[in-house]
N, C-alpha and C. Protein backbone atom coordinates (compact mmCIF):
# COMPACT_ATOMS: atom_id res chain seq x y z
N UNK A 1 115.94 29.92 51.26
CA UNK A 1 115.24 28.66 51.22
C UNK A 1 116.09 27.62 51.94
N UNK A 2 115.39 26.94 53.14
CA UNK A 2 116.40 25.96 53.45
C UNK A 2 116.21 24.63 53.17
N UNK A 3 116.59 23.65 53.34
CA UNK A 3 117.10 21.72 53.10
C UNK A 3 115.75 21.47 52.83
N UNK A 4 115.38 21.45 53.85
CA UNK A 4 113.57 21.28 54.17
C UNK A 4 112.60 22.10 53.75
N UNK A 5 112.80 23.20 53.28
CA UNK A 5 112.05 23.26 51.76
C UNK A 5 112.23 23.03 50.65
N UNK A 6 113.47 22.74 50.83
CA UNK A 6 113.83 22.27 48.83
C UNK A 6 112.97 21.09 49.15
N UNK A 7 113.25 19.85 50.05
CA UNK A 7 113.24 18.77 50.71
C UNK A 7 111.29 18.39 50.12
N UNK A 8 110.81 19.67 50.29
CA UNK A 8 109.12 19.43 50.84
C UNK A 8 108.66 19.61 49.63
N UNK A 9 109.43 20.87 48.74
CA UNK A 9 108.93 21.54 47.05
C UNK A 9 109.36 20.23 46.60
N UNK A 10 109.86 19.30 46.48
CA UNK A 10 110.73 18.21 45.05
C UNK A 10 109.61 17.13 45.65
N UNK A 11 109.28 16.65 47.04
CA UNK A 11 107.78 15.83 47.03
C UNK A 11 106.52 16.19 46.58
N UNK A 12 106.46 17.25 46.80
CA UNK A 12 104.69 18.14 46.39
C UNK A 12 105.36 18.01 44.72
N UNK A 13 106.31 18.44 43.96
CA UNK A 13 106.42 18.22 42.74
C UNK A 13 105.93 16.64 41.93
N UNK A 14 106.77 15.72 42.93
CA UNK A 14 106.70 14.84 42.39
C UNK A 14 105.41 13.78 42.43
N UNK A 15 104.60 14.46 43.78
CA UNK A 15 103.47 13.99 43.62
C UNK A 15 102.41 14.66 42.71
N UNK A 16 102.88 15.96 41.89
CA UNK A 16 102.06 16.23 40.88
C UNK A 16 101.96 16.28 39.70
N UNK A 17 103.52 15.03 39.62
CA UNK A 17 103.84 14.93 38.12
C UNK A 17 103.50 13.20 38.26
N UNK A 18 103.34 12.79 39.26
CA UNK A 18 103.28 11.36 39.08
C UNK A 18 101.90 10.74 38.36
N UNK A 19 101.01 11.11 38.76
CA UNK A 19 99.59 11.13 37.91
C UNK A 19 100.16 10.94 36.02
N UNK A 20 100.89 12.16 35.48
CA UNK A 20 101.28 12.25 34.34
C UNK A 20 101.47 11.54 33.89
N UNK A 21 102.82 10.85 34.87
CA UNK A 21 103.93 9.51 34.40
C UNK A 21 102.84 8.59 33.83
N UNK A 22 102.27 8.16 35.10
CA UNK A 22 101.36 6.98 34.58
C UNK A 22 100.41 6.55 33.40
N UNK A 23 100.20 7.95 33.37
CA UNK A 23 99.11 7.99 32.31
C UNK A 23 99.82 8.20 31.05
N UNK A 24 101.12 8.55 30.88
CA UNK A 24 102.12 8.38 29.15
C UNK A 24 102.55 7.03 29.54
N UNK A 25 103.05 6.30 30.34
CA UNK A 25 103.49 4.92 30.06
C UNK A 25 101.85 3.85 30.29
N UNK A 26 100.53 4.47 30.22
CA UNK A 26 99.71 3.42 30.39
C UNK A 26 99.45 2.22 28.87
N UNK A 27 99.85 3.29 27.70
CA UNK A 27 99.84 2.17 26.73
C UNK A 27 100.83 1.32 26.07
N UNK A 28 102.13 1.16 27.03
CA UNK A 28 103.51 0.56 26.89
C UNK A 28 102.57 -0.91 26.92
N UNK A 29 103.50 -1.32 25.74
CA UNK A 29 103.26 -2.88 25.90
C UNK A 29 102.09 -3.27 24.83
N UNK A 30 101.30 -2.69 24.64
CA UNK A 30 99.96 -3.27 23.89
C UNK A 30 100.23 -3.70 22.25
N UNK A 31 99.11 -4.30 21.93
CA UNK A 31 98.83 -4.32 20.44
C UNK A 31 97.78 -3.94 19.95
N UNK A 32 97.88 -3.13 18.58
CA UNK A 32 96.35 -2.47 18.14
C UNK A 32 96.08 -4.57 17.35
N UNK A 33 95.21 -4.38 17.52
CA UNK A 33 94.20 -5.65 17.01
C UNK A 33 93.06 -5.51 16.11
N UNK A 34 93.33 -6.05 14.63
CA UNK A 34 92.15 -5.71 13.57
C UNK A 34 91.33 -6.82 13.72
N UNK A 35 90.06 -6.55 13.58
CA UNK A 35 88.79 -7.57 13.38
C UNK A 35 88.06 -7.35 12.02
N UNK A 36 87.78 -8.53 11.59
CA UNK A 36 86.55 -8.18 10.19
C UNK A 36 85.50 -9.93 11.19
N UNK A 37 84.61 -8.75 11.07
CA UNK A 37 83.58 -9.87 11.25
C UNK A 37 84.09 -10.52 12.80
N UNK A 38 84.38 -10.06 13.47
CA UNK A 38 85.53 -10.37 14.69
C UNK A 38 86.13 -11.67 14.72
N UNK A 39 86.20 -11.01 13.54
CA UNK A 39 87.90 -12.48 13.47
C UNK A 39 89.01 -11.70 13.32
N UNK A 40 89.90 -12.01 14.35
CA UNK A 40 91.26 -11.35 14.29
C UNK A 40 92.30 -11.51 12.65
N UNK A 41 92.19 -10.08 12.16
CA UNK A 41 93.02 -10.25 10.81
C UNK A 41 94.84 -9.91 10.74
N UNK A 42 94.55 -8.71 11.94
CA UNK A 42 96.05 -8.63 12.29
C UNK A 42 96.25 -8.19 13.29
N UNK A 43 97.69 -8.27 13.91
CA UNK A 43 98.37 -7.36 14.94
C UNK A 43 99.47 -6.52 14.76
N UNK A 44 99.76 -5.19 15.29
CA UNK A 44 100.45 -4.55 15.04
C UNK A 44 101.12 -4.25 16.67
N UNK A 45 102.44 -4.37 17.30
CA UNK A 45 102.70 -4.00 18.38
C UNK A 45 102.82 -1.96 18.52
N UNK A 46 102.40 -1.48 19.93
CA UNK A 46 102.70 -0.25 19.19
C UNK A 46 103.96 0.20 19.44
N UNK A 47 104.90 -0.49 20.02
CA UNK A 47 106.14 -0.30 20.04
C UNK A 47 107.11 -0.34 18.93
N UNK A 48 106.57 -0.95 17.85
CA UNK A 48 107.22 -0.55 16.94
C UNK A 48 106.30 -0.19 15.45
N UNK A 49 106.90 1.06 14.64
CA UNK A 49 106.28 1.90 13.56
C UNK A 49 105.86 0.49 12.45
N UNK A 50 104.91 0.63 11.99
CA UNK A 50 104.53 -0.61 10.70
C UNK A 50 103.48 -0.02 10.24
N UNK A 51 102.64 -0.87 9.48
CA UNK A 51 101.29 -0.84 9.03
C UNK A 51 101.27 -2.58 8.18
N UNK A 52 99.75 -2.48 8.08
CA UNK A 52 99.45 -3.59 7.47
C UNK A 52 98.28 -3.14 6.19
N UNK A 53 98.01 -3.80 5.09
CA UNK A 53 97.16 -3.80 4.40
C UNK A 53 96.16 -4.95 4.68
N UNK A 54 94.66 -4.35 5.05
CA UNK A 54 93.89 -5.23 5.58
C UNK A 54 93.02 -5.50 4.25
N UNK A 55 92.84 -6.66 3.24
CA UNK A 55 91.73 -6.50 2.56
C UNK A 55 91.02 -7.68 2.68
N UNK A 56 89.12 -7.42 2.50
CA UNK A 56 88.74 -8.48 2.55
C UNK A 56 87.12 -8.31 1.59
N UNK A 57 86.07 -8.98 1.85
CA UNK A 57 85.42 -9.17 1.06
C UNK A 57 84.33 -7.75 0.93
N UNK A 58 84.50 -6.71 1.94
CA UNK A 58 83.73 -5.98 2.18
C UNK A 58 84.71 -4.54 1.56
N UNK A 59 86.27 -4.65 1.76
CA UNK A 59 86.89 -3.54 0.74
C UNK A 59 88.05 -3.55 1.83
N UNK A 60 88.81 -2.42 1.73
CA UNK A 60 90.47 -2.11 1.85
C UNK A 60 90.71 -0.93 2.66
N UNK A 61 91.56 -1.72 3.57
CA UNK A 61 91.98 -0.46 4.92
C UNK A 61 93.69 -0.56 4.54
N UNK A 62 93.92 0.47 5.20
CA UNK A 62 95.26 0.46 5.57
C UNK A 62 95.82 0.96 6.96
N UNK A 63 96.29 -0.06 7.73
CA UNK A 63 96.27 0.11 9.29
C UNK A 63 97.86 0.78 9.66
N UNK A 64 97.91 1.26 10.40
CA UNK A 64 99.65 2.15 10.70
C UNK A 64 99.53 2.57 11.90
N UNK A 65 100.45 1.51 12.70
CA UNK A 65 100.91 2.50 13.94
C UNK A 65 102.29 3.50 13.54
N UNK A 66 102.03 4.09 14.39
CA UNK A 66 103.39 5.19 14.26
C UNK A 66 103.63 5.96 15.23
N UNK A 67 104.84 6.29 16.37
CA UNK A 67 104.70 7.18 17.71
C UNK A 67 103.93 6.17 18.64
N UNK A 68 103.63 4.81 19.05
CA UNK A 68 102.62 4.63 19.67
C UNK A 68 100.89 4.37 19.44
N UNK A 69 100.22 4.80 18.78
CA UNK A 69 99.31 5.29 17.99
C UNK A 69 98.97 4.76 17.14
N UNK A 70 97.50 3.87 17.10
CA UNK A 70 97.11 2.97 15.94
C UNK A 70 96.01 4.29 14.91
N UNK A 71 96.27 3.97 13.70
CA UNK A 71 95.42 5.06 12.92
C UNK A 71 95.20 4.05 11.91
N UNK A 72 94.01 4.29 11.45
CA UNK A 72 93.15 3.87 9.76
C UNK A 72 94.15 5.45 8.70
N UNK A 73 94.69 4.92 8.04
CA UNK A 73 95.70 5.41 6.93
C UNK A 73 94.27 5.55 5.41
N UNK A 74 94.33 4.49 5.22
CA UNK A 74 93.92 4.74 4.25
C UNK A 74 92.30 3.54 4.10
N UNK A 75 91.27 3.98 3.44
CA UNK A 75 90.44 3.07 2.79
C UNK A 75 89.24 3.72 1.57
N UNK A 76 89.04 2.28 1.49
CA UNK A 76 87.96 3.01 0.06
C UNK A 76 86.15 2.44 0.13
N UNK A 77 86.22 3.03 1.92
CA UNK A 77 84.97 3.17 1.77
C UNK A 77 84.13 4.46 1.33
N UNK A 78 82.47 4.38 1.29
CA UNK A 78 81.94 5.20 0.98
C UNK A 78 82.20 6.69 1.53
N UNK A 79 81.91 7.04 2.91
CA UNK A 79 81.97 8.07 3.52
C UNK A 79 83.62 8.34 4.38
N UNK A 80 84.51 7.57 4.24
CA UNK A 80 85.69 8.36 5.22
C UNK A 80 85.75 8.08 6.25
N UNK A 81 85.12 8.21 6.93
CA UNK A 81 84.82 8.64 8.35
C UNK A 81 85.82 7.75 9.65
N UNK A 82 86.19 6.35 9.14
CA UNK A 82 87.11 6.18 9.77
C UNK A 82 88.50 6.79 9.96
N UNK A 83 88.53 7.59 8.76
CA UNK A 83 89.90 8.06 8.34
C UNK A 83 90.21 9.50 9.21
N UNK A 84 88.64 9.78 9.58
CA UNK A 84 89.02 11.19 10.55
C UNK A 84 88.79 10.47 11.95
N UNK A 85 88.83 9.64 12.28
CA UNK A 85 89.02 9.42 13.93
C UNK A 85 90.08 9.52 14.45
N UNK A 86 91.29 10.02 13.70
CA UNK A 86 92.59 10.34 14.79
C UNK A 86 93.16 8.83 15.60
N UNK A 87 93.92 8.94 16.09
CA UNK A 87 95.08 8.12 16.78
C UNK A 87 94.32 7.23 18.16
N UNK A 88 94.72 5.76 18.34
CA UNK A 88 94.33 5.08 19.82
C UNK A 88 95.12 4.67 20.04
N UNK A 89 95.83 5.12 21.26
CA UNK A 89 96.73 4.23 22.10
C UNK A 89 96.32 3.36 23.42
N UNK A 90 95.13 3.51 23.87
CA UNK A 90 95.30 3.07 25.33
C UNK A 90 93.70 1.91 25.07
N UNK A 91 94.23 0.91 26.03
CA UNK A 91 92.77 0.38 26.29
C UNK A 91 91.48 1.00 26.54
N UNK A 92 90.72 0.17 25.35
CA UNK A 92 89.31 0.91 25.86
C UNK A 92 88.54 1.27 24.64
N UNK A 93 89.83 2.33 23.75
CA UNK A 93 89.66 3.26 22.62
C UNK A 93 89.16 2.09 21.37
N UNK A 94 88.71 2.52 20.51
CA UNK A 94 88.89 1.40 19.26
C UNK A 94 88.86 2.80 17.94
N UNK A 95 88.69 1.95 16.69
CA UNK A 95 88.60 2.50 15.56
C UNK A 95 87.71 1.58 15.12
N UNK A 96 86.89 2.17 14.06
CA UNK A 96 86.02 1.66 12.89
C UNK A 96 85.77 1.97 11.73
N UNK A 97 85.46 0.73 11.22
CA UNK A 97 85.06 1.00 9.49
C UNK A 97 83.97 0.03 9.31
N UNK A 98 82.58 1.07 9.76
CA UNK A 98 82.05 -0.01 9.59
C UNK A 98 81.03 -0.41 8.21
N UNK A 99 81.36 0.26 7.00
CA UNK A 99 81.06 -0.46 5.83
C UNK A 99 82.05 -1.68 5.63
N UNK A 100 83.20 -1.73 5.81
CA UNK A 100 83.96 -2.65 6.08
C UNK A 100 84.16 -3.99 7.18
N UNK A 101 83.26 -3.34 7.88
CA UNK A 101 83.12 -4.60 9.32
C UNK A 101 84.34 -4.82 9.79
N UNK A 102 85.06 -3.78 9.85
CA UNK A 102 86.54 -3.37 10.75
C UNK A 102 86.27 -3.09 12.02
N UNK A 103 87.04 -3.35 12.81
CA UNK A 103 87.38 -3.00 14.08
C UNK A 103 88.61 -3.13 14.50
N UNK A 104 89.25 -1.93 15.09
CA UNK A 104 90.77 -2.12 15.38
C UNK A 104 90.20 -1.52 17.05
N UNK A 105 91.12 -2.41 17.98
CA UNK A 105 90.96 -2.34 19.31
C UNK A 105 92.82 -2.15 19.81
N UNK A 106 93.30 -1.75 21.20
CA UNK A 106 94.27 -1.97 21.61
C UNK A 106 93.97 -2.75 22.58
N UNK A 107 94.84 -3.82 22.79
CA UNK A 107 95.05 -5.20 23.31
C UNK A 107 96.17 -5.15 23.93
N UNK A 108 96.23 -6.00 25.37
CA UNK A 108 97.55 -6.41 25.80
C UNK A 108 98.50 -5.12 27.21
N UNK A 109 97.72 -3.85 26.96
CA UNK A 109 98.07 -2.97 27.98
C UNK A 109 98.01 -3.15 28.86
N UNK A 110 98.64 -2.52 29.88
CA UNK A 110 98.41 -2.39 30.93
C UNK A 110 97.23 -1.46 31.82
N UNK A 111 96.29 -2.08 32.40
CA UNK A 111 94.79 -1.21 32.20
C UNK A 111 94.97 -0.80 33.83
N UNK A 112 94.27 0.00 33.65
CA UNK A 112 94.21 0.51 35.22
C UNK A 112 92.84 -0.33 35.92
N UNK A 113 93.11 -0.61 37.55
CA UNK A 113 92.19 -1.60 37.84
C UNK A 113 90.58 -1.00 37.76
N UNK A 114 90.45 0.13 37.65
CA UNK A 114 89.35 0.55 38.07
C UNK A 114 89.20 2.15 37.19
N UNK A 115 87.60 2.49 36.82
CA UNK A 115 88.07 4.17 36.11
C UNK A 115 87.44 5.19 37.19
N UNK A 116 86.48 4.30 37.95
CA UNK A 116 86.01 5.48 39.17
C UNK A 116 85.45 4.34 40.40
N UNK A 117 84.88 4.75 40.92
CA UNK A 117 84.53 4.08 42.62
C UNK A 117 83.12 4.32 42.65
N UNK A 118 82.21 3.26 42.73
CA UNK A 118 80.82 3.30 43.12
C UNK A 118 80.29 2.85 44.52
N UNK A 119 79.41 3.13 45.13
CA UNK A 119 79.21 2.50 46.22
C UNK A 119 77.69 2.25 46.80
């Protein structure tokens, strides 16, 4: 193998890991953002691990980032169902509870300008 193929393999590499990069550092920086009734009740950065206890006139969440990753922990609504939607990190995603009139959004990322090209 000579200069100029190591030279040519470490660009073709790095142009097929670069896509990756971007897309694990796209939710650096943000905040998950709770709404009741869309009034902002809290913020959580996801840079650092917390949670908050959200309660209000409609019943009781419990919000937790952790790793990045905003999740509904805990509540005592009827059916659950917020509680199985798994993890949001990136703009766009949200969570809900909506016997609760919750909404948790991520805020503040860095968004990509565009998701496809129309013409």
């Amino acid at each position: 193998m000579k200069r100029g193929d190591f030279v040519a393999f470490a660009a073709i590499a790095l142009c097929a890991l670069l896509p990756l990069l971007l897309l694990l550092g796209q939710g650096a920086g943000g905040e998950a953002v709770a709404r009741v009734d869309g009034r902002v009740v809290a913020r959580l950065p996801l840079e650092k691990d917390g949670e908050v206890a959200i309660q209000s006139e409609y019943g009781f969440n419990l919000l937790r980032v952790a790793g990045g990753k905003a999740f509904i922990m805990e509540a005592d609504c009827p059916g659950g169902d917020c509680l199985r939607e798994g993890g949001i990190a990136s703009p766009g995603r949200a969570l809900c509870c909506l016997p609760h009139h919750l909404s948790v959004a991520i805020e503040g990322a860095a968004e990509p300008p565009f998701d496809a090209l129309t013409e």
